[in-house]
Protein backbone atom coordinates (compact mmCIF):
# COMPACT_ATOMS: atom_id res chain seq x y z
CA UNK A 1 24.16 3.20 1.97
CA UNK A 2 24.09 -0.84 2.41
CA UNK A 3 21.62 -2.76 -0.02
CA UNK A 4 18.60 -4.14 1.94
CA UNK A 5 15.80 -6.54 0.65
CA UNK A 6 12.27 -5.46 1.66
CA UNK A 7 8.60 -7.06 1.52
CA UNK A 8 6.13 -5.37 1.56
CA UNK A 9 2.38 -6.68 2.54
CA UNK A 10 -0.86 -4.94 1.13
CA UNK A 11 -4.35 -5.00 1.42
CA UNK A 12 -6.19 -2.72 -1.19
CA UNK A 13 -8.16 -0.32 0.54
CA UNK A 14 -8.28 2.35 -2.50
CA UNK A 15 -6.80 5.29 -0.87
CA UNK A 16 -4.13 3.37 0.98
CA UNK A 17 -2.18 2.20 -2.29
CA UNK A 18 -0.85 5.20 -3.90
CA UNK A 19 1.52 6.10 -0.33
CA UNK A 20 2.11 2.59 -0.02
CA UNK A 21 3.48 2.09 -3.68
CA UNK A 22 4.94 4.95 -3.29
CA UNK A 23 7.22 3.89 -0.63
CA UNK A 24 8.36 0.80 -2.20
CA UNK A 25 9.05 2.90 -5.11
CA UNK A 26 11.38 4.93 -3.64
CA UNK A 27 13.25 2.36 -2.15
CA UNK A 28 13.27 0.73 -5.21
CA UNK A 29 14.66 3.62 -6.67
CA UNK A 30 17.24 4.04 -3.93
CA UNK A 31 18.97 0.64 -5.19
CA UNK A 32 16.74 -1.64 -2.68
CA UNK A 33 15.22 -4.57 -3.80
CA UNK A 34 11.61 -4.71 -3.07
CA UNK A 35 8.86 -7.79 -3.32
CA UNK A 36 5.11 -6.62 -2.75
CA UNK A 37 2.53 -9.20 -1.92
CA UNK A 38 -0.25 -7.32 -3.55
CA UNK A 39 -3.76 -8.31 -4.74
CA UNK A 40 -4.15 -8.49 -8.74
CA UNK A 41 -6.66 -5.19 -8.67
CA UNK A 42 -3.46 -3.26 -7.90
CA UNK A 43 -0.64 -5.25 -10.07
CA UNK A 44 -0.14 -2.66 -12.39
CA UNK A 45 0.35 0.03 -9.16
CA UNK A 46 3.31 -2.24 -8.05
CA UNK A 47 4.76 -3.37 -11.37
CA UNK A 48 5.03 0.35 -12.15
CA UNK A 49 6.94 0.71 -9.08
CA UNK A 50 9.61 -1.46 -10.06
CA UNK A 51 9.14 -3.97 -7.59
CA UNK A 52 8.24 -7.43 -8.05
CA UNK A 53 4.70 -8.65 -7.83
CA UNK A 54 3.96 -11.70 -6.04
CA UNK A 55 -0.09 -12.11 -5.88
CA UNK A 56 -1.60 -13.62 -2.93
CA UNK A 57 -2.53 -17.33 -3.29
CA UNK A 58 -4.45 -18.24 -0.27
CA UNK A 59 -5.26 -14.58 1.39
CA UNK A 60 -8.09 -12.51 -0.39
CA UNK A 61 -7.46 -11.57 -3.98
CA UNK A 62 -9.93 -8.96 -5.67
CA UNK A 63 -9.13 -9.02 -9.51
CA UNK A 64 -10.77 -5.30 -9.28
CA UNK A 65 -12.47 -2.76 -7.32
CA UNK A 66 -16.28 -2.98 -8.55
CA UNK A 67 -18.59 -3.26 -5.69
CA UNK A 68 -19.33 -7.15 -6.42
CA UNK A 69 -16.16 -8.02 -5.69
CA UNK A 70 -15.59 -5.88 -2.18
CA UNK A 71 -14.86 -8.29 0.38
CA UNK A 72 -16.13 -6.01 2.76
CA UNK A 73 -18.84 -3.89 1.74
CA UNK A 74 -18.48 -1.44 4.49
CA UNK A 75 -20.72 0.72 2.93
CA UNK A 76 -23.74 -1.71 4.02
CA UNK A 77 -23.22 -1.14 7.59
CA UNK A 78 -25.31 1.38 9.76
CA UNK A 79 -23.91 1.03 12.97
CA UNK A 80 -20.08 1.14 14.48
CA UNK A 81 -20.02 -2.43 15.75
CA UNK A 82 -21.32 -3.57 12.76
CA UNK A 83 -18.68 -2.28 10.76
CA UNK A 84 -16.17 -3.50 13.44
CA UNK A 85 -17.83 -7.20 13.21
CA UNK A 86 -17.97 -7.07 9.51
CA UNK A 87 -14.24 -5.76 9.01
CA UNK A 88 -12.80 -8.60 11.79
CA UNK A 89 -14.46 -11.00 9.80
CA UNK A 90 -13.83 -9.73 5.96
CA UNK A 91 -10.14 -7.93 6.21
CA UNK A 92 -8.65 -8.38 9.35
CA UNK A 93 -8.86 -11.93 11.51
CA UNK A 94 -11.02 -13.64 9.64
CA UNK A 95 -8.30 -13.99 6.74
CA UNK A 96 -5.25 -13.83 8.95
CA UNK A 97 -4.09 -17.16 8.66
CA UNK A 98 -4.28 -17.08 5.09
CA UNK A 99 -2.30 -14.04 4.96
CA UNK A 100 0.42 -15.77 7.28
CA UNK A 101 0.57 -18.38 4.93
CA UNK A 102 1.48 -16.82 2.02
CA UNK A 103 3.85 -14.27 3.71
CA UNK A 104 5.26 -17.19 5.65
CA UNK A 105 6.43 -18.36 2.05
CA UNK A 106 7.97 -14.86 1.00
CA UNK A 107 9.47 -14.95 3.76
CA UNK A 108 12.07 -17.60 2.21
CA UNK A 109 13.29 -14.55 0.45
CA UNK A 110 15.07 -13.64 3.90
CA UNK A 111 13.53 -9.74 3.83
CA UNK A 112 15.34 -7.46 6.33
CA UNK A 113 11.89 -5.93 6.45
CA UNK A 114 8.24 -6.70 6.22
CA UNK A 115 6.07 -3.11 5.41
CA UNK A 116 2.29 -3.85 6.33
CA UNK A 117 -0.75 -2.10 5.38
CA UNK A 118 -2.27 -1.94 8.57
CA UNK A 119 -5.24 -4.46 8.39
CA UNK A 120 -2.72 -7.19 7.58
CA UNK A 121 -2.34 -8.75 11.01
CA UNK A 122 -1.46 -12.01 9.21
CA UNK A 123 1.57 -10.73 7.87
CA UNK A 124 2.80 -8.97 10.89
CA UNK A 125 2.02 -12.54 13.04
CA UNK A 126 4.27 -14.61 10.53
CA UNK A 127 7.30 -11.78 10.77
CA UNK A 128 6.96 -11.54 14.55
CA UNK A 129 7.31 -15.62 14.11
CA UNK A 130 10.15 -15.55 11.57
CA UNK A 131 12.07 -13.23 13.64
CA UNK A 132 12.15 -10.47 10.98
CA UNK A 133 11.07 -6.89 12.01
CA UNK A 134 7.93 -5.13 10.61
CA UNK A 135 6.79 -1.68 10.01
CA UNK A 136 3.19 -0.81 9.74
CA UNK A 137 1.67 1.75 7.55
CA UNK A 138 -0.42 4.31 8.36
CA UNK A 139 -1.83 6.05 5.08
CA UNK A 140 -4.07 8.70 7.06
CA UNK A 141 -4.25 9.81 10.78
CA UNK A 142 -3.38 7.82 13.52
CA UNK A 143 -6.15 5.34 13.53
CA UNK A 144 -5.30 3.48 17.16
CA UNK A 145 -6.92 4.56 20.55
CA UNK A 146 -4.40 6.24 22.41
CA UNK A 147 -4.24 8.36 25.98
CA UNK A 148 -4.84 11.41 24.98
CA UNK A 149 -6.00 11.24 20.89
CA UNK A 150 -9.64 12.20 19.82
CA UNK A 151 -11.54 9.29 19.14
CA UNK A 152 -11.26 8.10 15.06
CA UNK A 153 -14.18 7.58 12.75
CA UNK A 154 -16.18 10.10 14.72
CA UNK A 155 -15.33 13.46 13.18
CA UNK A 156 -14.41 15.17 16.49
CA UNK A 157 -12.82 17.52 17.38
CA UNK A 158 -9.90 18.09 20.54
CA UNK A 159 -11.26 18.12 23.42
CA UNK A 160 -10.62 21.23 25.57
CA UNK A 161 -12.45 20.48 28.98
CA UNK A 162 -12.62 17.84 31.74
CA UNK A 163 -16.10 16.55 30.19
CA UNK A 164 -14.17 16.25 26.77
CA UNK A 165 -10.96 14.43 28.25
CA UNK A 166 -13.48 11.57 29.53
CA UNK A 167 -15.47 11.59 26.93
CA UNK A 168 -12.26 10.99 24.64
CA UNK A 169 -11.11 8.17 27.07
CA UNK A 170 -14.25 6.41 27.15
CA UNK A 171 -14.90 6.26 23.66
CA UNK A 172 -11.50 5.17 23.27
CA UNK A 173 -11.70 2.54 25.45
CA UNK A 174 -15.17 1.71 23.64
CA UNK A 175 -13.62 1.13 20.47
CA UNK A 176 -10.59 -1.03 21.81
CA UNK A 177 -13.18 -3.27 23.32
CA UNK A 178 -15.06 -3.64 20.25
CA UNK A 179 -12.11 -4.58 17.92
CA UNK A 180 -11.35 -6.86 20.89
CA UNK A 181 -14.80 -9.07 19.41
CA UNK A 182 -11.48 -10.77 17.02
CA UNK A 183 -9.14 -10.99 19.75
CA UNK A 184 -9.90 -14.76 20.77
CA UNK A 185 -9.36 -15.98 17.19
CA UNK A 186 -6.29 -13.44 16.72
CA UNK A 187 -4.45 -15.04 19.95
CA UNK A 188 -5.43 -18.41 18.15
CA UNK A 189 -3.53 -17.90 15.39
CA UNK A 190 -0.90 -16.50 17.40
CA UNK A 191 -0.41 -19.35 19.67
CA UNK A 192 -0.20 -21.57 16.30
CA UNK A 193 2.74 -19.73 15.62
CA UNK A 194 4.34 -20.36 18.65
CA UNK A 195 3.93 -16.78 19.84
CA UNK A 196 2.28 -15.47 23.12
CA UNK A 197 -1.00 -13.71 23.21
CA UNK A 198 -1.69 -10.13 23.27
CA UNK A 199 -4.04 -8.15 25.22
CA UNK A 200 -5.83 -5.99 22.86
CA UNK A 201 -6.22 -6.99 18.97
CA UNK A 202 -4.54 -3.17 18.08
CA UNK A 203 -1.67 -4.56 20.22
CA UNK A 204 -0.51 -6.95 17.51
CA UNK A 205 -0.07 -3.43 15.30
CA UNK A 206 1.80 -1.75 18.30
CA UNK A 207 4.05 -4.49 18.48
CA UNK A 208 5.46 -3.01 15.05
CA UNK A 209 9.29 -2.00 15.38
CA UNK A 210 7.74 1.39 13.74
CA UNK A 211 4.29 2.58 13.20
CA UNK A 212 4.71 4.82 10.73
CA UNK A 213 1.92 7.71 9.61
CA UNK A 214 2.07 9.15 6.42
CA UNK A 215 0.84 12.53 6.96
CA UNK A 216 1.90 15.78 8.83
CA UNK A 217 2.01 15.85 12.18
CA UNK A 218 0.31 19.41 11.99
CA UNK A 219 -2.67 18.25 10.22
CA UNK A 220 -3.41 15.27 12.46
CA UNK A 221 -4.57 16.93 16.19
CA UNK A 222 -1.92 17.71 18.67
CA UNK A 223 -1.28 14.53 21.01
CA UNK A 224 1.98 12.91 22.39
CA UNK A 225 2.82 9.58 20.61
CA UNK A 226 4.25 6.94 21.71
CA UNK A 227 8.27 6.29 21.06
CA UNK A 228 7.64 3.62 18.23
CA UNK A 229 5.22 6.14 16.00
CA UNK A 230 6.98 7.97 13.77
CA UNK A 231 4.99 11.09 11.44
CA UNK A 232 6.90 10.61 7.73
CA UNK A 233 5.17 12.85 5.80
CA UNK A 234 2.08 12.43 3.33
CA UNK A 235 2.47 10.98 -0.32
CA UNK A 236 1.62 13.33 -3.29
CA UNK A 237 1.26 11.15 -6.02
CA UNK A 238 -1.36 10.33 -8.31
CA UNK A 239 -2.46 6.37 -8.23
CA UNK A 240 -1.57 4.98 -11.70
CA UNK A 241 -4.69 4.43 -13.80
CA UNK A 242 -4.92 8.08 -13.25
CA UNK A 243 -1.55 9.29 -13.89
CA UNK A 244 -1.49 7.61 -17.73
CA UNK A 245 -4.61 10.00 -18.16
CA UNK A 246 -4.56 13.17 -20.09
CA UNK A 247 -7.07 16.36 -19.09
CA UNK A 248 -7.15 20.13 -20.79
CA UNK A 249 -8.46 23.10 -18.64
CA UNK A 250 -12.15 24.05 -19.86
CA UNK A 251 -11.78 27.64 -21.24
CA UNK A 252 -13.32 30.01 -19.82
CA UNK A 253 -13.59 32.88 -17.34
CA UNK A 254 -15.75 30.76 -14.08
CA UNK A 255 -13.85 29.28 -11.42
CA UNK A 256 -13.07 25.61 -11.57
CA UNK A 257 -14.37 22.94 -9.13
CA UNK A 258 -12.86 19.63 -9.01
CA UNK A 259 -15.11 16.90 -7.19
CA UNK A 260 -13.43 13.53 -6.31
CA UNK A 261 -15.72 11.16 -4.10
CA UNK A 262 -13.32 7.80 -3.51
CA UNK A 263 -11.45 5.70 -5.69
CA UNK A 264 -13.66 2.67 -4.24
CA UNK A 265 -17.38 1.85 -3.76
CA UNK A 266 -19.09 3.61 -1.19
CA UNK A 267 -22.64 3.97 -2.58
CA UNK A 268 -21.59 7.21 -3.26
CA UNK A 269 -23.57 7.71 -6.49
CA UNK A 270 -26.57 9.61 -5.47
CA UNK A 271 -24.27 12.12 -3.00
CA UNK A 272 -22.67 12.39 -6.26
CA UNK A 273 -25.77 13.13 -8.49
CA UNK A 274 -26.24 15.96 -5.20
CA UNK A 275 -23.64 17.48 -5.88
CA UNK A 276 -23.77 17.51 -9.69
CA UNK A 277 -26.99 19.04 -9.11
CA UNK A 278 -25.48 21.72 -7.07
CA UNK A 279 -22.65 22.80 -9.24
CA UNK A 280 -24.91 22.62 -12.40
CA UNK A 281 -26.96 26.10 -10.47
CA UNK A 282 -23.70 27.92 -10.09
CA UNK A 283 -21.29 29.98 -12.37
CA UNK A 284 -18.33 27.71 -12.29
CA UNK A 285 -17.04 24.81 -14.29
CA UNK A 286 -16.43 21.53 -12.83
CA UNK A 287 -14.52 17.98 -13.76
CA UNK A 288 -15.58 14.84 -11.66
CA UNK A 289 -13.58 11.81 -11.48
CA UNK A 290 -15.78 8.88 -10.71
CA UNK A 291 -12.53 6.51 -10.04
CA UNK A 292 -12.36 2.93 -11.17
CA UNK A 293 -15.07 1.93 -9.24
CA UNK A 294 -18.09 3.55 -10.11
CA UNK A 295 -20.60 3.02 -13.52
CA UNK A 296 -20.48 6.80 -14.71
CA UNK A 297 -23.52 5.83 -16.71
CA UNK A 298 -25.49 6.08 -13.53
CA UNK A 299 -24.66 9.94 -13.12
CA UNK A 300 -26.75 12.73 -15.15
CA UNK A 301 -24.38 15.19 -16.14
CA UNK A 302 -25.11 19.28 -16.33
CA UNK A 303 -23.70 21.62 -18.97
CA UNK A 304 -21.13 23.26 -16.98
CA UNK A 305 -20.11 19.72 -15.59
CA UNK A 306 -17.81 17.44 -17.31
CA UNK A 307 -17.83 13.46 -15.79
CA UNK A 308 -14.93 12.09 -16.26
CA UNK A 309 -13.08 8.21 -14.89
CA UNK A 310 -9.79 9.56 -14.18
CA UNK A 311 -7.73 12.99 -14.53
CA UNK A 312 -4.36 13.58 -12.70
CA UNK A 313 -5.46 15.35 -9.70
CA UNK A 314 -2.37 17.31 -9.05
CA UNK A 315 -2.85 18.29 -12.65
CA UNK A 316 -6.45 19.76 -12.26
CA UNK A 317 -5.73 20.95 -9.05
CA UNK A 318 -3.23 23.50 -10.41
CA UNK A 319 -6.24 25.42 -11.88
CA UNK A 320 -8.94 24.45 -9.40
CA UNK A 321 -10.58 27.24 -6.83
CA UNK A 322 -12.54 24.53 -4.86
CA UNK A 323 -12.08 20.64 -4.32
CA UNK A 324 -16.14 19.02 -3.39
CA UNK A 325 -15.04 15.36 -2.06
CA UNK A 326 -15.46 12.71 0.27
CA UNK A 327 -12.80 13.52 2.61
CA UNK A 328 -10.39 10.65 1.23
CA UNK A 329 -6.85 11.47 2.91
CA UNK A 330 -5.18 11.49 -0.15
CA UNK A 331 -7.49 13.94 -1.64
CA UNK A 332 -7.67 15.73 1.27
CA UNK A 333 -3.61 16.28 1.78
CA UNK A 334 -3.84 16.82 -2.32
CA UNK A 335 -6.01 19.77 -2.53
CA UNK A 336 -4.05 21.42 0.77
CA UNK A 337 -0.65 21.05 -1.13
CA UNK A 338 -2.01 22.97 -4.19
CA UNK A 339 -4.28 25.74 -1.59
CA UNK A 340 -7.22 24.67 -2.72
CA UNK A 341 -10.05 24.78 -0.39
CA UNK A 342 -12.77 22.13 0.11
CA UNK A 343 -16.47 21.38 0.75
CA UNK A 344 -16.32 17.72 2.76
CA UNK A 345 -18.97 15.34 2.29
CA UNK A 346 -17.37 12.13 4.49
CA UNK A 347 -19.11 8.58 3.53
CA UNK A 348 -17.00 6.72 6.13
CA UNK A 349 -13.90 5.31 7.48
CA UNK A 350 -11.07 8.13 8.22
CA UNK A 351 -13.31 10.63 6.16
CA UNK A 352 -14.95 12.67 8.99
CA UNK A 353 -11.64 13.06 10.76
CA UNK A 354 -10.34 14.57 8.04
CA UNK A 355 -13.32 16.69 6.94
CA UNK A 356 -13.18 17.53 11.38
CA UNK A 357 -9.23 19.10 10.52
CA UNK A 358 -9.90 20.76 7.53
CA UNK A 359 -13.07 22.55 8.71
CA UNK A 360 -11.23 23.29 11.99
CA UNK A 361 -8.31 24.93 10.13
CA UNK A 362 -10.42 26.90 8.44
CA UNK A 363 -9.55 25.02 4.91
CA UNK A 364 -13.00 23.94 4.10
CA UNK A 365 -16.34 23.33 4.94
CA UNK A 366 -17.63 20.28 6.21
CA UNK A 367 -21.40 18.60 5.27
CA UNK A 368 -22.98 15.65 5.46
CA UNK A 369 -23.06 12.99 2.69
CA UNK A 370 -26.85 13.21 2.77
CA UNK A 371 -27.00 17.08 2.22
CA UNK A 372 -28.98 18.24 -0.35
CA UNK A 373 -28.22 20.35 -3.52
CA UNK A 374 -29.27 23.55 -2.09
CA UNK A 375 -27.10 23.15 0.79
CA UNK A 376 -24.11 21.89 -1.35
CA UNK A 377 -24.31 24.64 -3.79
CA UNK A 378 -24.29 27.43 -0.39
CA UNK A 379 -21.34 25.90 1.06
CA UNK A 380 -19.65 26.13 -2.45
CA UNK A 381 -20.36 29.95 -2.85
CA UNK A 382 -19.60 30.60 0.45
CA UNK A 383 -16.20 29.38 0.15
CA UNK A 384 -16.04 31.09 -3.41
CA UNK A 385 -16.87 34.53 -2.34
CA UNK A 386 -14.57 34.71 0.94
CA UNK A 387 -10.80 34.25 0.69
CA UNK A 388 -10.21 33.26 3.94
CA UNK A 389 -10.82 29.88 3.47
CA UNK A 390 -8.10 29.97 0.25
CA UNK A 391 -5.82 31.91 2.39
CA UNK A 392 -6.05 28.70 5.36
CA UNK A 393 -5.57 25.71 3.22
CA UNK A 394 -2.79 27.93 1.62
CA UNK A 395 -1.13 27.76 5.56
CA UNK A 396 -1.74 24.85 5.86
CA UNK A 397 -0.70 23.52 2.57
CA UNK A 398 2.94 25.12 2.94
CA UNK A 399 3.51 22.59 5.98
CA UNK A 400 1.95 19.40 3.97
CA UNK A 401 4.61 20.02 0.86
CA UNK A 402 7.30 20.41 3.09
CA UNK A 403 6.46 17.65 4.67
CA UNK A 404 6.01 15.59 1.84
CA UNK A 405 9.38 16.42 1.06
CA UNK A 406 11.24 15.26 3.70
CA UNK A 407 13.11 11.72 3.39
CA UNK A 408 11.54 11.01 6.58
CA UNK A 409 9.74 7.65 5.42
CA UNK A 410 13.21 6.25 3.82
CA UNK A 411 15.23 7.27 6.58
CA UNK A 412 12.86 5.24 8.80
CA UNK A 413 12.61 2.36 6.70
CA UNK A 414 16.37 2.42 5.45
CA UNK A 415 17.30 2.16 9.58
CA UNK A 416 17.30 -1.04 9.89
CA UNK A 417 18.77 -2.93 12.48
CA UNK A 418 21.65 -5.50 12.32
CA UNK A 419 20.00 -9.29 11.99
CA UNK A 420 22.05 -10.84 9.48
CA UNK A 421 25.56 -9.28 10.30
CA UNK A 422 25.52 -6.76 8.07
CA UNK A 423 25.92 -3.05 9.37
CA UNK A 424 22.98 -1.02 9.23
């Protein structure tokens, strides 16, 4: 195996850092040498990596996850294209010079590799300019429209008729066009760099020498991708500031319910409270994490539910009968692993495309954020009282650990072609 010198480039989205760490980590661990431009609200996820930490200087730098200091706030938007406009703006062109600039410097370090977290267009503009090749990471489903994928963000499901197959295409072609609202400012920026313009803004992410997803292929929807997307295999771990935490089972004879709604702000607190509520009518005992994010102050608690900031999920989950959460990916691919089935509440982003596969495979049940205790605490029984639903995310749990597993993600990010004379 020849030595090869990797940066990686990371936005913190919450959910998107643990399988991003984690893949730095194992190269790390693999003898690699590994540099992660990082914001400081995640410089204790890299530095326990073992890589080296370079903060951002001129691109966006939270020193944290509470709400005030979101530079998005996706949680305030109603409508599709205003989460489109307000994400172009906040994450993805409006800062993408800034992120060039500072990955422009790194890139003195001569990487063999730049590793993007997939709203860093910056990044990916100053390799494609420096001449070095760059992955981009994919911590959930495959988010791009495609010819023949079900729409993301919508919390469909395949489409199995001619009506279906255009309606897929047409709300694909919907959403390139509305990411396309940053496309004049991304070919901007692009041109400044000496580089030629791109079509679509999504095209500067299919440009990548590898897309790579990091999940199973048989819990995303069938589809055909194309050669340069590459299904590696989901990430188990815990994210740090919950690993260092310690958690007992509750004694007892009542089935345990785990509820984990985000690791960010998503004005989830009153879904939250919901389900509190819910659990608080039922014979079980449950733990909720609240996550870094959220003031656990805000929540009233009930005597059978312990609030907690952080316990290692894969911990709990060992002893859980039910997961109630968001629909984060991570969670999600978490509570599958262990055969734990799931009630779904999705707040946003990739969360009703995952609640749309789990409820599909039979693994779950999915709601919506704004149901109400009664209907909360029904789902939960339901799901209780029939085994079928343990018995599917069982199924489908065998495929995510093998999966998970694999050395697919090194082996793609090891294979690195020959740009400095070395062998790969």
């Amino acid at each position: 195996m020849n030595h090869h010198n990797y940066l990686f480039a990371l936005v913190d989205g919450g959910g998107n850092v643990p399988p991003e760490v984690s893949a730095a980590r194992r190269l790390v661990g693999r003898g690699h040498s590994v540099t992660i431009l990082a914001e400081d609200s995640i410089a204790l996820d890299v530095r326990s990596s073992g890589a080296v930490f370079r903060r951002w200087e001129h691109a966006p730098n939270r020193p944290d996850r509470k709400p005030g200091n979101d530079p998005s706030r996706d949680w305030e938007c109603k409508y599709p294209w205003q989460l489109v406009h307000r994400l172009n703006e906040t994450l993805i062109v409006g800062p993408a010079e800034r992120y060039a600039r500072d990955v422009s410097a790194a890139i003195e370090t001569s990487p063999d590799l730049v590793v993007c977290s997939m709203f860093c267009v910056g990044a990916m503009i100053a390799a494609e300019k420096a001449g070095v090749p760059f992955d981009v990471l994919f911590t959930t489903i495959y988010p791009l429209p495609a010819e023949g994928i079900t729409p993301f963000g919508m919390g469909l499901r395949p489409a199995r008729t001619f009506i279906g197959r255009w309606r897929d295409r047409s709300l694909n072609l919907l959403a390139e066009r509305l990411w396309d609202s940053g496309l004049t400012t991304l070919n901007a920026l692009r041109r400044a760099y000496g580089l030629s313009p791109v079509a679509h803004a999504f095209d500067q992410l299919r440009r990548a020498r590898r897309q790579l997803v990091q999940t199973s292929a048989d819990f995303d929807f069938p589809w055909t991708p194309p050669p340069n997307v590459r299904y590696v295999g989901p990430v188990l771990d815990d994210p740090t500031w919950a690993e260092d935490t310690s958690w007992t089972p509750p004694r007892g004879p009542n089935p345990l319910v785990l509820v984990a709604m985000s690791s960010t702000y998503q004005d989830q607190i009153a879904s939250l409270q919901r389900v509190i509520d819910a659990l608080g009518t039922l014979p079980v005992q449950a733990v909720v994490t609240t996550g870094p994010a959220l003031d656990s102050s805000a929540l009233h608690a009930r005597a059978n539910v312990t609030i907690v900031r952080s316990a290692p999920h894969r911990q709990v989950l060992q002893h859980a009968a039910l997961v109630v959460t968001h629909g984060g990916h991570g969670t999600v691919i978490k509570a599958l692993a262990a055969g734990v089935p799931m009630v779904v509440l999705p707040h946003g982003r990739d969360q009703a495309d995952t609640a749309a596969r789990v409820d599909a495979r039979g693994a779950g049940l999915a709601l919506k954020r704004s149901a109400g205790s009664a209907a909360i605490a029904d789902a939960v029984r339901r799901i209780l009282r029939d085994d079928s639903y343990r018995i599917a995310a069982r199924r489908l749990g065998q495929t995510v650990c093998r999966d998970a597993r694999s050395d697919a993600l090194i082996r793609e990010l090891e294979d690195i072609p020959d740009i400095q004379g070395r062998a790969s």
